[in-house]
C-alpha atoms as a PDB file:
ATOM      1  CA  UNK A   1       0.000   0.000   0.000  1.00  0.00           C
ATOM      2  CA  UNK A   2       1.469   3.510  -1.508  1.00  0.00           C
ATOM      3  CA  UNK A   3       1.844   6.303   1.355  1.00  0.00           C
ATOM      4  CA  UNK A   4       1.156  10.297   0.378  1.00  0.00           C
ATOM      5  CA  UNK A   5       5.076  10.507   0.302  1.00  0.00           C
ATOM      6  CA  UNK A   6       5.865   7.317  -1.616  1.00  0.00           C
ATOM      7  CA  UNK A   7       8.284   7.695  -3.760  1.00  0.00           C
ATOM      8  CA  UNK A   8       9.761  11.062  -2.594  1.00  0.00           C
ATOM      9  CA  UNK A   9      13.554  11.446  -0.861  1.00  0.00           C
ATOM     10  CA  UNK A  10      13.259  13.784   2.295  1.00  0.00           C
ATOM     11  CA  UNK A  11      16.136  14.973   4.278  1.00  0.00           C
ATOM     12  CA  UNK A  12      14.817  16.152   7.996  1.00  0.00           C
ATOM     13  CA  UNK A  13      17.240  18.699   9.575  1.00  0.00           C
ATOM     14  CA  UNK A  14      17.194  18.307  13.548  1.00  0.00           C
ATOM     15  CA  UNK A  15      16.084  14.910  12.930  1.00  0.00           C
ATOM     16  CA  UNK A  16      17.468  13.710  16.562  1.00  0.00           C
ATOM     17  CA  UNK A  17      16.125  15.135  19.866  1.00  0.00           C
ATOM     18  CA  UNK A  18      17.458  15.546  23.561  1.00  0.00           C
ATOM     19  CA  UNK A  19      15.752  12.958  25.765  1.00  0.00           C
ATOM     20  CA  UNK A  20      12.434  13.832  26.982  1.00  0.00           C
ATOM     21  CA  UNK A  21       9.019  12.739  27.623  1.00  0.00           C
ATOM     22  CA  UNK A  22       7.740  13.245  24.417  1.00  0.00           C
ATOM     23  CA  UNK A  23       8.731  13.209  20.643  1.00  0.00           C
ATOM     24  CA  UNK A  24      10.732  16.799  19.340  1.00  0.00           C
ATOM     25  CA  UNK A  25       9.380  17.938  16.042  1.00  0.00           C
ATOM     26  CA  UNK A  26      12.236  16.490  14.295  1.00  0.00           C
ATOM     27  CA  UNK A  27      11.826  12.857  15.498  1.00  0.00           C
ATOM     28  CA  UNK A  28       7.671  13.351  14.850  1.00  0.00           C
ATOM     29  CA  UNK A  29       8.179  14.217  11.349  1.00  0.00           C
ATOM     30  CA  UNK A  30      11.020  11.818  10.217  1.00  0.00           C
ATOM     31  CA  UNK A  31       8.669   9.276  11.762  1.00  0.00           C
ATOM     32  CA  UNK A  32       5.448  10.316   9.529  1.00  0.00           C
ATOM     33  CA  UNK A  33       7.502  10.733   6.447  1.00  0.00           C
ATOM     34  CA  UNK A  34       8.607   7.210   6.722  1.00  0.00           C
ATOM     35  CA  UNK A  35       4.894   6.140   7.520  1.00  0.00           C
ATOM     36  CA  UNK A  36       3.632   7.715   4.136  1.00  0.00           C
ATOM     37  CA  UNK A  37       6.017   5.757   2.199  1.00  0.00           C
ATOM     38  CA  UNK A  38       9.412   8.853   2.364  1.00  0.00           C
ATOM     39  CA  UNK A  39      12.602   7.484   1.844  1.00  0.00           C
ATOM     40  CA  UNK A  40      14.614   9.267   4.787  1.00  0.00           C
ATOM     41  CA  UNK A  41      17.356  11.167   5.113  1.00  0.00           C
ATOM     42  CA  UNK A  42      18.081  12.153   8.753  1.00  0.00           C
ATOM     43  CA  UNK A  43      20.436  14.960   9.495  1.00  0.00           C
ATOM     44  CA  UNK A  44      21.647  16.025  13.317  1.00  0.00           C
ATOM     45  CA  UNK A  45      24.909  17.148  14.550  1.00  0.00           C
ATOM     46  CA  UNK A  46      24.468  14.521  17.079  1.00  0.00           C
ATOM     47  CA  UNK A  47      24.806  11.256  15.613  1.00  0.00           C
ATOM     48  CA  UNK A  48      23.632   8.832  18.174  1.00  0.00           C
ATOM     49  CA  UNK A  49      20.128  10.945  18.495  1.00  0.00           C
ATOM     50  CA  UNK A  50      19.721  10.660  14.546  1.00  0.00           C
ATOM     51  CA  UNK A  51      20.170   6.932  15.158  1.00  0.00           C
ATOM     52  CA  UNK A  52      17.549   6.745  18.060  1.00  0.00           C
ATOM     53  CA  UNK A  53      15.123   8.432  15.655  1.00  0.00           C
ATOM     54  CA  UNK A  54      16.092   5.837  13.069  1.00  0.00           C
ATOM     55  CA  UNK A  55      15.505   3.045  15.014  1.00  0.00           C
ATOM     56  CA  UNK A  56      11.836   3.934  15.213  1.00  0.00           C
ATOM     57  CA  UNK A  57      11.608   4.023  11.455  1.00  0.00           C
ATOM     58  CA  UNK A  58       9.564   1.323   9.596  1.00  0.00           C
ATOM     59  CA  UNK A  59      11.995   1.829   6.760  1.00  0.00           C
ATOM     60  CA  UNK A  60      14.900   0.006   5.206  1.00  0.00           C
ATOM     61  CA  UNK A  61      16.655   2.610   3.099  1.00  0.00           C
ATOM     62  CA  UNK A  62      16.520   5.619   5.966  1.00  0.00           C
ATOM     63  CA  UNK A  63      20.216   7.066   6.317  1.00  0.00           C
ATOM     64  CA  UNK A  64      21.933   9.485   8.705  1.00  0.00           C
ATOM     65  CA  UNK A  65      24.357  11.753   8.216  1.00  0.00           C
ATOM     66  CA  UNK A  66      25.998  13.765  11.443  1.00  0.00           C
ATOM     67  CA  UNK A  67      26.216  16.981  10.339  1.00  0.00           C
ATOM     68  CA  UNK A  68      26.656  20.635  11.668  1.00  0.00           C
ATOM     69  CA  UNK A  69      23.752  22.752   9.477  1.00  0.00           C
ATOM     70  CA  UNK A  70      25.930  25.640  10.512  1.00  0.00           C
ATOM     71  CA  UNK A  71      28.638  24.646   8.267  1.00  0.00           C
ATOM     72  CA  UNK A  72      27.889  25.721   4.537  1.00  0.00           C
ATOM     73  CA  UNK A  73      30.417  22.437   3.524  1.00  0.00           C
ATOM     74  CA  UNK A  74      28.517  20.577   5.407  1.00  0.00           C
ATOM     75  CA  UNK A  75      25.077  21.779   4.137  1.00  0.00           C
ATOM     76  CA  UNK A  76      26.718  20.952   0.601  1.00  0.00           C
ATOM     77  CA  UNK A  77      27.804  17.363   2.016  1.00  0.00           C
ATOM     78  CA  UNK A  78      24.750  16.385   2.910  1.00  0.00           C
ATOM     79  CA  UNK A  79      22.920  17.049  -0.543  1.00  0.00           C
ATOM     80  CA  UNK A  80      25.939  15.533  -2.263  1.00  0.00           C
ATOM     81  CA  UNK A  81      25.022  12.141  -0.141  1.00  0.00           C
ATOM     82  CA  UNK A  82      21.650  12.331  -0.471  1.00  0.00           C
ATOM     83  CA  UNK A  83      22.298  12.591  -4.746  1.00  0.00           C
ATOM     84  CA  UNK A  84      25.091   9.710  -4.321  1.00  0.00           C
ATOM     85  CA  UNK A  85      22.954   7.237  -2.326  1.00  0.00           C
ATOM     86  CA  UNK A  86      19.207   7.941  -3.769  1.00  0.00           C
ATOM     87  CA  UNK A  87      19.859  10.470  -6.974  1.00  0.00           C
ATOM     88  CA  UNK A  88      17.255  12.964  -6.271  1.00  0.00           C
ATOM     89  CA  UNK A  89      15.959  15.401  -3.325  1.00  0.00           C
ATOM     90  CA  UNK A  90      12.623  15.948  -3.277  1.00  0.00           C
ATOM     91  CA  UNK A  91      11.545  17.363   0.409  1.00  0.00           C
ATOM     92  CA  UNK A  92      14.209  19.708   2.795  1.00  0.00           C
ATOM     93  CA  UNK A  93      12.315  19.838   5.949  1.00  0.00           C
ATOM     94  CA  UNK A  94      14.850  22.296   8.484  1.00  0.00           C
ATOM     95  CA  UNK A  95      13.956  21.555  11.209  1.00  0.00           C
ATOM     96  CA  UNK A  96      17.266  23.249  13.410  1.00  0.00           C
ATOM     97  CA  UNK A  97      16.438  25.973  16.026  1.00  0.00           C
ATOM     98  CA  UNK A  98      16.880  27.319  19.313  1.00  0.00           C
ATOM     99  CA  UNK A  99      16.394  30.744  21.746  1.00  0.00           C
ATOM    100  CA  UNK A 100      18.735  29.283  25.119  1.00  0.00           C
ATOM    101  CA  UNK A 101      20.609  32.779  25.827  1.00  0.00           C
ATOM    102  CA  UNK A 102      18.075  34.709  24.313  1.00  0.00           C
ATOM    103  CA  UNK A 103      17.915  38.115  25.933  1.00  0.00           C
ATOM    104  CA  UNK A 104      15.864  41.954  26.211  1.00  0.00           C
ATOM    105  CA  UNK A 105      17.710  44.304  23.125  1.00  0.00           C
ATOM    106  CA  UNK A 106      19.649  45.812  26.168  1.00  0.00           C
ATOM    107  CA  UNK A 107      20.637  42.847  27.924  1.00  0.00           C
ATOM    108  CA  UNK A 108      21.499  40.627  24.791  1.00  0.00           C
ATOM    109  CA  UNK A 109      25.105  40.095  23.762  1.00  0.00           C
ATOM    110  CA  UNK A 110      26.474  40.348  20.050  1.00  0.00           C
ATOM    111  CA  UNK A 111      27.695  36.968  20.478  1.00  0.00           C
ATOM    112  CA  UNK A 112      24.979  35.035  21.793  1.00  0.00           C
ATOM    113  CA  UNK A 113      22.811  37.006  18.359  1.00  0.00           C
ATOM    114  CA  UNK A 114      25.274  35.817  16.189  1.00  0.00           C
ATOM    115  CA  UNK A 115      24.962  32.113  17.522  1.00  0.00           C
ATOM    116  CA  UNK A 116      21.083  32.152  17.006  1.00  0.00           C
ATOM    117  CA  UNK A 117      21.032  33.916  13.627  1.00  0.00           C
ATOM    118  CA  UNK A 118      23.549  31.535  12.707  1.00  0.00           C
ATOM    119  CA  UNK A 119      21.782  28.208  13.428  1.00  0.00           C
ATOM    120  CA  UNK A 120      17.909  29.619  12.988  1.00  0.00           C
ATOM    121  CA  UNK A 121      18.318  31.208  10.125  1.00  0.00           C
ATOM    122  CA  UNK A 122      21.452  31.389   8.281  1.00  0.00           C
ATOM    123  CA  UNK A 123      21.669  27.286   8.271  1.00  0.00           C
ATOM    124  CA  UNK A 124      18.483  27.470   6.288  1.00  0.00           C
ATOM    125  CA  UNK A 125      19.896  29.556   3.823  1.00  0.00           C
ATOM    126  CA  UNK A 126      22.677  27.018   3.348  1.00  0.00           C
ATOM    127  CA  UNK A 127      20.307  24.401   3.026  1.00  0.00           C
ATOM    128  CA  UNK A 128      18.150  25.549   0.586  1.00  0.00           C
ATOM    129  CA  UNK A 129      21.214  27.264  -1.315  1.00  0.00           C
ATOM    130  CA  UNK A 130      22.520  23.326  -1.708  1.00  0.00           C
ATOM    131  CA  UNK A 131      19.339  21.586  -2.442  1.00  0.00           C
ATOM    132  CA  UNK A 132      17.998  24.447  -4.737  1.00  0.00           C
ATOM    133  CA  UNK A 133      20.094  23.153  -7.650  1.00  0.00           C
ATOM    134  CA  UNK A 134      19.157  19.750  -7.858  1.00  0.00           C
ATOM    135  CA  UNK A 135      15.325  20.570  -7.069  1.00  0.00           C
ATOM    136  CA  UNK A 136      14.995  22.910 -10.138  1.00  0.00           C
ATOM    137  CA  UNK A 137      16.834  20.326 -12.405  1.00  0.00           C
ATOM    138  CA  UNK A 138      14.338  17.916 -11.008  1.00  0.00           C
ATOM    139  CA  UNK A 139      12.090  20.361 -11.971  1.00  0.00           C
ATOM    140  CA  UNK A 140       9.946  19.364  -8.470  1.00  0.00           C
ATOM    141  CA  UNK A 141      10.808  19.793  -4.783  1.00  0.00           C
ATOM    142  CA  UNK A 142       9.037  20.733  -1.476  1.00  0.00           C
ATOM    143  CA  UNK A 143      10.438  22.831   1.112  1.00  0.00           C
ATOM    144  CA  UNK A 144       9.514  23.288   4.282  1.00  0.00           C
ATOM    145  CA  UNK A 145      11.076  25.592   6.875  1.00  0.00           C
ATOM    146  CA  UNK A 146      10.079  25.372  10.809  1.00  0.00           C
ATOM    147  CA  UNK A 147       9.668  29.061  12.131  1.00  0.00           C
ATOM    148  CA  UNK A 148       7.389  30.049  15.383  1.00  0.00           C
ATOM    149  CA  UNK A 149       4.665  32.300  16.258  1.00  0.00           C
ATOM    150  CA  UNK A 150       6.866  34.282  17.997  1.00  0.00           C
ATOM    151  CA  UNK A 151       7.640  35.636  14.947  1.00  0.00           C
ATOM    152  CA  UNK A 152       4.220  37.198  14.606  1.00  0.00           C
ATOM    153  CA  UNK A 153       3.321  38.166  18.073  1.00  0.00           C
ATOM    154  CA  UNK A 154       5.137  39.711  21.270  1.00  0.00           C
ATOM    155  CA  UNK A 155       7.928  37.999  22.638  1.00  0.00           C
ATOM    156  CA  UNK A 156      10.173  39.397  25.374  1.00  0.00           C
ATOM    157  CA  UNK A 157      13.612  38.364  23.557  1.00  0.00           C
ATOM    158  CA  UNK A 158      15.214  39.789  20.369  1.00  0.00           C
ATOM    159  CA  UNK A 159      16.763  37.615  18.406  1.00  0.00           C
ATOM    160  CA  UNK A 160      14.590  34.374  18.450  1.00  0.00           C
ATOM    161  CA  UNK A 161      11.951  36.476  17.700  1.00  0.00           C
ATOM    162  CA  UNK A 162      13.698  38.040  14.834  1.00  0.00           C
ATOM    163  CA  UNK A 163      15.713  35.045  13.236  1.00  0.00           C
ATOM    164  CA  UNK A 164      11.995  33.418  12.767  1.00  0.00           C
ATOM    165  CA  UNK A 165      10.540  36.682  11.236  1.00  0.00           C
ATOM    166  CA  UNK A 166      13.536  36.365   8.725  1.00  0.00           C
ATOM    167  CA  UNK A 167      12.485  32.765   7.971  1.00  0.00           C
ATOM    168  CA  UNK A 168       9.164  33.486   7.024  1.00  0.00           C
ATOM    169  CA  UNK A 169      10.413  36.408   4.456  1.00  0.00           C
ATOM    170  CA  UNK A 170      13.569  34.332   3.180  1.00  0.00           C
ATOM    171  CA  UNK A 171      11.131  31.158   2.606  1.00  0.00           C
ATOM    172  CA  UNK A 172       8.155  33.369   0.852  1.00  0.00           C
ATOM    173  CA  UNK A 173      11.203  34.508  -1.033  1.00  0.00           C
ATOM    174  CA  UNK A 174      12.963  31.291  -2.308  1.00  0.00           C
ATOM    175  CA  UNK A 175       8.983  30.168  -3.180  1.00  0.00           C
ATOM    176  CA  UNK A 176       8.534  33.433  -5.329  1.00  0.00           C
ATOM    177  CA  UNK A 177      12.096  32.765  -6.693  1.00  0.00           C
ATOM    178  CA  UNK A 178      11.667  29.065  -7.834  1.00  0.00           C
ATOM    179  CA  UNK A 179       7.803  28.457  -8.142  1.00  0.00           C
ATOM    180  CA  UNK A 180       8.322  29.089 -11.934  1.00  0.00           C
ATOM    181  CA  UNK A 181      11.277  25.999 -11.614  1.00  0.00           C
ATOM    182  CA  UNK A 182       8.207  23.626 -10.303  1.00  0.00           C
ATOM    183  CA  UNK A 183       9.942  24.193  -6.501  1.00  0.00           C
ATOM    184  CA  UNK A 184       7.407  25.207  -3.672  1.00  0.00           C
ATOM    185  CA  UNK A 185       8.620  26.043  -0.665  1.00  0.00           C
ATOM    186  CA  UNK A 186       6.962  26.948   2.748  1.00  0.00           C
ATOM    187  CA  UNK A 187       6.458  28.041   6.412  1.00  0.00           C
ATOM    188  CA  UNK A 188       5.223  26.121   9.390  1.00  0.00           C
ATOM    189  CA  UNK A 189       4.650  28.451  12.321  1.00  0.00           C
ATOM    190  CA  UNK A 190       4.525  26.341  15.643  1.00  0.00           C
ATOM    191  CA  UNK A 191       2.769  28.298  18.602  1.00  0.00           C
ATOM    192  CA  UNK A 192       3.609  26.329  22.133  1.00  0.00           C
ATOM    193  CA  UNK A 193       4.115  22.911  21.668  1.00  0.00           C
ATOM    194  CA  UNK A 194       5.198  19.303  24.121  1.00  0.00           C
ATOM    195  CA  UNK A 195       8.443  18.871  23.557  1.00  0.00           C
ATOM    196  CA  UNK A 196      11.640  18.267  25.139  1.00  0.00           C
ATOM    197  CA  UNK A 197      13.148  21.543  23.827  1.00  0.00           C
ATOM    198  CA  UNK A 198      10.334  23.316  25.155  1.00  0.00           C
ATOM    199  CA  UNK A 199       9.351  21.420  28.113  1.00  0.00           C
ATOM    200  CA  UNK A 200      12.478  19.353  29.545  1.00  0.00           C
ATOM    201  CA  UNK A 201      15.018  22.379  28.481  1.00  0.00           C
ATOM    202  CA  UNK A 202      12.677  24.792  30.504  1.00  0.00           C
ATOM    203  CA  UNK A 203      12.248  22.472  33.705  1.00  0.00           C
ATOM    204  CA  UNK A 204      16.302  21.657  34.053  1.00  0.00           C
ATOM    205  CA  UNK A 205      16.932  25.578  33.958  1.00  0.00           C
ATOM    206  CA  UNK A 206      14.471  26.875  36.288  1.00  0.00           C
ATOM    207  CA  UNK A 207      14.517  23.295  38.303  1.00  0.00           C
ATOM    208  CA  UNK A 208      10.533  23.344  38.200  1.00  0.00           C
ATOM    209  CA  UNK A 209       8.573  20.300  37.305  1.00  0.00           C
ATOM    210  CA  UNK A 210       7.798  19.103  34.371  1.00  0.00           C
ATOM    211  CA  UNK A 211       4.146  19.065  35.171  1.00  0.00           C
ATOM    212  CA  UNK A 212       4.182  22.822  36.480  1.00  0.00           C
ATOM    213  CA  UNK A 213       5.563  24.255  33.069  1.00  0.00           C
ATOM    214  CA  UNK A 214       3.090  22.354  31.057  1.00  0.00           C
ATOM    215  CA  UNK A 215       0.178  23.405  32.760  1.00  0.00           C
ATOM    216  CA  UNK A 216       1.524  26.966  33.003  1.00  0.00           C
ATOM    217  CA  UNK A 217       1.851  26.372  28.998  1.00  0.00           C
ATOM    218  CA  UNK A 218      -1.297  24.522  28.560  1.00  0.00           C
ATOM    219  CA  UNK A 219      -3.304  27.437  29.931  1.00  0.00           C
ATOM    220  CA  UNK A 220      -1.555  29.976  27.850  1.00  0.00           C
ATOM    221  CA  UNK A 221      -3.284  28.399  24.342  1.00  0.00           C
ATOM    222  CA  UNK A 222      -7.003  29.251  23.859  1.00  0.00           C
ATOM    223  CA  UNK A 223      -7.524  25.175  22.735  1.00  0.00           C
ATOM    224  CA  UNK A 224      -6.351  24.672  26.675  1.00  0.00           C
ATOM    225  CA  UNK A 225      -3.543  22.511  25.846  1.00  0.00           C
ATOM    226  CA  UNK A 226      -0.132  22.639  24.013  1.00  0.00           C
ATOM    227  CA  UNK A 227       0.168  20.739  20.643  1.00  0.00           C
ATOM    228  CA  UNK A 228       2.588  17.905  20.251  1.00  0.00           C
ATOM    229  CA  UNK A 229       5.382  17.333  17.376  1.00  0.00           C
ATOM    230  CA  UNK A 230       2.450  15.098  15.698  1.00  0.00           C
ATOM    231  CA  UNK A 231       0.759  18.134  15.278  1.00  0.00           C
ATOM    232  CA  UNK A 232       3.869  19.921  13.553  1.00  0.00           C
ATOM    233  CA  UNK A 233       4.446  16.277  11.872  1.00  0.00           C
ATOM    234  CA  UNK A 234       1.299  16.286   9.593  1.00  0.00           C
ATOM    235  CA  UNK A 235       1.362  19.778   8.916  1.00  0.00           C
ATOM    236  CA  UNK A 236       4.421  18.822   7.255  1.00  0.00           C
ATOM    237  CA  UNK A 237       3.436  15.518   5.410  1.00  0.00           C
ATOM    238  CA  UNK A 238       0.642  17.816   3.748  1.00  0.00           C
ATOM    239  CA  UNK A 239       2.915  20.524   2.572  1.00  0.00           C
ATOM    240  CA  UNK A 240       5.832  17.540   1.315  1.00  0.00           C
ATOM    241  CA  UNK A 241       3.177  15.805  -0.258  1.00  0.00           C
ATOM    242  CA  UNK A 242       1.780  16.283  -3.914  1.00  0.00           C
ATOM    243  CA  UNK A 243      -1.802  17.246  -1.946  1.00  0.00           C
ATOM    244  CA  UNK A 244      -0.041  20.612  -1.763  1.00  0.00           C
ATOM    245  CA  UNK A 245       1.270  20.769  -5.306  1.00  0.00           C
ATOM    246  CA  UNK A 246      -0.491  24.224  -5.732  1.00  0.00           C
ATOM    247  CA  UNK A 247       0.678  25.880  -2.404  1.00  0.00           C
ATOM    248  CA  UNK A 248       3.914  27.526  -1.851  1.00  0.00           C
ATOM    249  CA  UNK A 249       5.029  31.097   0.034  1.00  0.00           C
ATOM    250  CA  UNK A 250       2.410  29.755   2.945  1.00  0.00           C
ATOM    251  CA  UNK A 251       2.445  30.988   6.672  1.00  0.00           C
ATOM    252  CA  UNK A 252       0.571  28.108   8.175  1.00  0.00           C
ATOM    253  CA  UNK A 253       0.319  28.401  11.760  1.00  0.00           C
ATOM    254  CA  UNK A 254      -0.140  25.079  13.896  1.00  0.00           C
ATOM    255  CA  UNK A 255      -1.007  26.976  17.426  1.00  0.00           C
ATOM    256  CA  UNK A 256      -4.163  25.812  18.845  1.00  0.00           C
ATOM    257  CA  UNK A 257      -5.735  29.591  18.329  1.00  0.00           C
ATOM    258  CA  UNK A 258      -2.495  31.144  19.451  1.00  0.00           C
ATOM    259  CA  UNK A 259      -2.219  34.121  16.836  1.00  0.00           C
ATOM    260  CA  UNK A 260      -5.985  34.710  17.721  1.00  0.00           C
ATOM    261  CA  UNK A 261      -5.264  35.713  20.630  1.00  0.00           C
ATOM    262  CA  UNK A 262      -1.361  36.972  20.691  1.00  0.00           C
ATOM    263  CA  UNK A 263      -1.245  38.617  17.011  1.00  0.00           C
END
């Protein structure tokens, strides 16, 4: 039985997770893409992770590669061993991001900017910069970029904020750019959702429960509960799949009725 990605070669950026309680975006998606029939390619700068997230793949032919997506070399590498192993690239899912050291504009140091421009937004630059080629000889190819609705509502830190506001223009951009190539490319816009990053990363740092910052998060969405990655997951399967051959430069918030009430 043919899946909605059957067929299709999809490399998943952040594709390994810190432990938690719950699947990270990454993992979630890898794990639909394979379920619809996607022929993997899993990408984290942590190897072992990548491998966990493999291991819960129904899938023979899923690969990782360890790779830093802050490294434009390595950004090439990876497309190069996608091409060498499968000889196409049909989805870029990046999936990389974080705000730990995010700060106030007064409070926030050059360096700590520079870090989280780097990996939220200039790292999906690289990507897409590497994969563009192949996807426009292909004539075909889905990408999908992972921003926040931070980046359309208040947030008390500068940079996160403003590295996912620069996704949303750069991806609307490369869709305008290569729609006429057959390449679509677009935006998912996560409001708060269960995962380790968000959860577990929070609850070491402030040495709260668990259970304290996800009700504190819970109440926060107008649904009355946080998302999970599954939610973020088949967002994405639609917008990889041919179902969304005639949408590209899309915003598509998955929130729970966040922006409704925040934007």
């Amino acid at each position: 039985m043919s899946g909605r990605l059957t067929g299709k070669v999809a490399i998943i950026t952040g594709a390994g997770q810190q432990p938690g309680a719950t699947p990270g975006n990454g993992r979630a998606t890898a794990i639909r893409f394979a379920q619809e029939g996607a022929t993997c390619v899993l990408v984290d700068v942590n190897a072992g992770w990548a491998h966990e997230t493999r291991a819960m793949l129904d899938s023979d032919d899923a690969i990782v590669i360890a790779a830093d997506v802050t490294d434009e070399a390595a950004c090439q590498g990876i497309m190069q061993q996608t091409l060498d192993q499968f000889g196409r690239i049909d989805v870029l899912h990046s999936n990389v991001g974080m705000s730990k050291g995010d700060r106030a504009t007064p409070d926030l140091d050059t360096e700590t900017w520079d870090r989280l421009m780097t990996l939220n937004l200039k790292s999906m630059f690289m990507l897409c910069k590497a994969a563009l080629p192949t996807m426009r000889a292909q004539g075909s190819g889905s990408i999908i970029t992972i921003s926040s609705t931070a980046s359309k509502a208040m947030r008390p830190t500068v940079a996160y904020k403003t590295s996912k506001g620069a996704i949303n223009t750069f991806t609307q951009h490369v869709a305008a750019e290569n729609a006429r190539h057959g390449v679509r490319a677009n935006v998912i816009l996560p409001g708060l959702i269960n995962t380790p990053m968000a959860i577990e990363r929070r609850a070491q740092e402030s040495g709260r429960p668990r259970e304290d910052i996800q009700a504190e998060r819970d109440a926060l969405v107008p649904m009355g509960y946080m998302g999970d990655a599954w939610d973020v997951a088949n967002a994405a399967v639609f917008l990889a799949s041919d179902e969304a051959k005639y949408i590209t430069g899309v915003l598509l918030p998955v929130d729970g009725g966040l922006l409704l009430k925040r934007g």
